[in-house]
Each structure stands twice: as structure tokens, then as C-alpha cells.
C-alpha atoms as a PDB file:
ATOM      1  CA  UNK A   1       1.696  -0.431  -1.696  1.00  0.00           C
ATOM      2  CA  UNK A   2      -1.491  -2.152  -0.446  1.00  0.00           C
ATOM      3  CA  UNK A   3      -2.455  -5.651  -1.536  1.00  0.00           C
ATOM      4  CA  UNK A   4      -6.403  -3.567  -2.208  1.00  0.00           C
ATOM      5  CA  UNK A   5      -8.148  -2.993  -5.381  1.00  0.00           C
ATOM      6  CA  UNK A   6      -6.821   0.901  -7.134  1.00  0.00           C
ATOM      7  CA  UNK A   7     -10.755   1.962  -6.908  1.00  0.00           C
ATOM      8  CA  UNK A   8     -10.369   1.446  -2.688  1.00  0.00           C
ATOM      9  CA  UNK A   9      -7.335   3.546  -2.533  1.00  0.00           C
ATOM     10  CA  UNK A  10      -8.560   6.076  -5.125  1.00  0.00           C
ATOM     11  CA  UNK A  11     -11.671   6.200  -2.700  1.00  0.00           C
ATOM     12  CA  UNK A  12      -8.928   6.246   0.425  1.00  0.00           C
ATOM     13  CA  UNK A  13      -6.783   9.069  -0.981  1.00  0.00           C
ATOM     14  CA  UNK A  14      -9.754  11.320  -1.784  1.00  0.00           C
ATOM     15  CA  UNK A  15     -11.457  10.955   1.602  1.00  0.00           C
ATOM     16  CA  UNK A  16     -10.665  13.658   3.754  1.00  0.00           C
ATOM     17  CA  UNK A  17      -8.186  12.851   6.556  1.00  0.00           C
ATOM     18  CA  UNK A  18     -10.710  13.508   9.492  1.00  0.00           C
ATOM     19  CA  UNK A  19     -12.890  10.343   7.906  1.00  0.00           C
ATOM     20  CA  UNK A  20      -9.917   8.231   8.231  1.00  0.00           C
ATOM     21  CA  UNK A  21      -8.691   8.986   4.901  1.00  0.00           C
ATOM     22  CA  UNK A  22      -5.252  10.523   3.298  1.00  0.00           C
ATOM     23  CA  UNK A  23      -6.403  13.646   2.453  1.00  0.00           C
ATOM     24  CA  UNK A  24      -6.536  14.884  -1.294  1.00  0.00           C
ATOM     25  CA  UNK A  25      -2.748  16.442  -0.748  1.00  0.00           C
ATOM     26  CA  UNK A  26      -0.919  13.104  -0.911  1.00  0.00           C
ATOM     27  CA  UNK A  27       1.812  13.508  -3.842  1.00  0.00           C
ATOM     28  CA  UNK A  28       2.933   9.789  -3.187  1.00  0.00           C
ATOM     29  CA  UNK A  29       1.719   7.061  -5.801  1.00  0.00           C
ATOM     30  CA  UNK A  30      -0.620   4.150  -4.643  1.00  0.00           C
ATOM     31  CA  UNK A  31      -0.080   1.140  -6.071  1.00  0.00           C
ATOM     32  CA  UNK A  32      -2.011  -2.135  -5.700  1.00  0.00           C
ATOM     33  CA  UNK A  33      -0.449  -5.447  -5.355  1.00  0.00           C
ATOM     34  CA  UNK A  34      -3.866  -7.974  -5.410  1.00  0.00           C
ATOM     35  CA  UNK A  35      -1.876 -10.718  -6.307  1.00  0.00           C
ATOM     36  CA  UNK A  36       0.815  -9.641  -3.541  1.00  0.00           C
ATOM     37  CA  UNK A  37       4.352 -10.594  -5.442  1.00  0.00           C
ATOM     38  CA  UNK A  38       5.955  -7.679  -4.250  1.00  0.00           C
ATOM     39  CA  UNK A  39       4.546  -7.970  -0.512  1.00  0.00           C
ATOM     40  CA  UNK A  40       6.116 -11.428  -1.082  1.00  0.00           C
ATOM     41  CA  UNK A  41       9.342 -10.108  -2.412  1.00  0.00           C
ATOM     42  CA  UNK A  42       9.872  -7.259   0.640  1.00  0.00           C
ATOM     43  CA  UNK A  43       9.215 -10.242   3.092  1.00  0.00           C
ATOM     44  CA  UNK A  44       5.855  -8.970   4.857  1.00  0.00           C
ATOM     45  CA  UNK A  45       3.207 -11.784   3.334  1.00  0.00           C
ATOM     46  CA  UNK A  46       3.444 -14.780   6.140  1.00  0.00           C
ATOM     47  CA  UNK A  47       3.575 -18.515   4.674  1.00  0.00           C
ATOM     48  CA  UNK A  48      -0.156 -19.955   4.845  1.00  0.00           C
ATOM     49  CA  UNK A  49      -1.477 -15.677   5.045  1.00  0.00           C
ATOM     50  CA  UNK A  50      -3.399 -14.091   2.291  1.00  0.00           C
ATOM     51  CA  UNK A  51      -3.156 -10.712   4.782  1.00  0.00           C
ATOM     52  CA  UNK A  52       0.089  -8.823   4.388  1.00  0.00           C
ATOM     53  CA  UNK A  53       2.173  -7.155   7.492  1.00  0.00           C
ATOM     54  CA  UNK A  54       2.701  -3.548   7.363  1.00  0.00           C
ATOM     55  CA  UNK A  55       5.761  -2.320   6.994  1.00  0.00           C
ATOM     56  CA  UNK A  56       7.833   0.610   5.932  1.00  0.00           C
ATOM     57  CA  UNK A  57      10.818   0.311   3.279  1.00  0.00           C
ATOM     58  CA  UNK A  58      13.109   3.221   2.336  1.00  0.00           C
ATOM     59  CA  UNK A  59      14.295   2.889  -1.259  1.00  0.00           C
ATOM     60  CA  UNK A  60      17.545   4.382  -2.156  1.00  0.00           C
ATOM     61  CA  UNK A  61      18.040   4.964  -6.148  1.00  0.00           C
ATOM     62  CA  UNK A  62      21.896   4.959  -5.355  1.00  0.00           C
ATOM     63  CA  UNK A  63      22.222   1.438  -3.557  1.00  0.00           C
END
């Protein structure tokens, strides 16, 4: 989840991963969150910030 436009990760995701990209072989979706609810919802977006934190989330279907 990235608070970019889709186009920027399509572009990310198809650049190889010496350029600083992800490599065509990620299997993980992408999704973009430009108006950043659910960077607001998992905590990461500071008051006063338009710039998210990074942060990694494990999401269990059973809990």
C-alpha cells in the first residue's frame, strides 16, 4: 500500500530490481491509497503530515 498514483507503482513493479525497482516477479498486489484512509486507519499518517510512515502489517484472515 503506497499513498502514490497505480501508474508510479505499475512503472515501480516493472522496473528491474537493479534500477531500484521490484522486479517483474512480484506476485503481491499494489494498491494505492492517494487519499490515504487506510494509512490513516493502520496508524502510520502523522496529524498535520500529508507523507505517510512506513510500516509493515501482517494480516491474519483467522483473527
Amino acid at each position: 500500500i503506497s499513498a502514490g498514483f497505480q501508474f508510479s507503482h505499475f512503472a515501480r513493479a516493472n522496473q528491474p530490481q537493479k534500477e531500484g525497482g521490484l522486479g517483474s516477479n512480484v506476485k503481491l498486489p499494489i494498491i494505492a491509497d492517494q487519499n490515504m484512509s487506510i494509512s490513516n486507519n493502520y496508524g502510520v499518517l502523522p496529524e498535520e503530515e500529508d507523507i505517510a510512515l512506513h510500516g509493515l502489517f501482517t494480516i491474519d484472515p483467522k483473527s
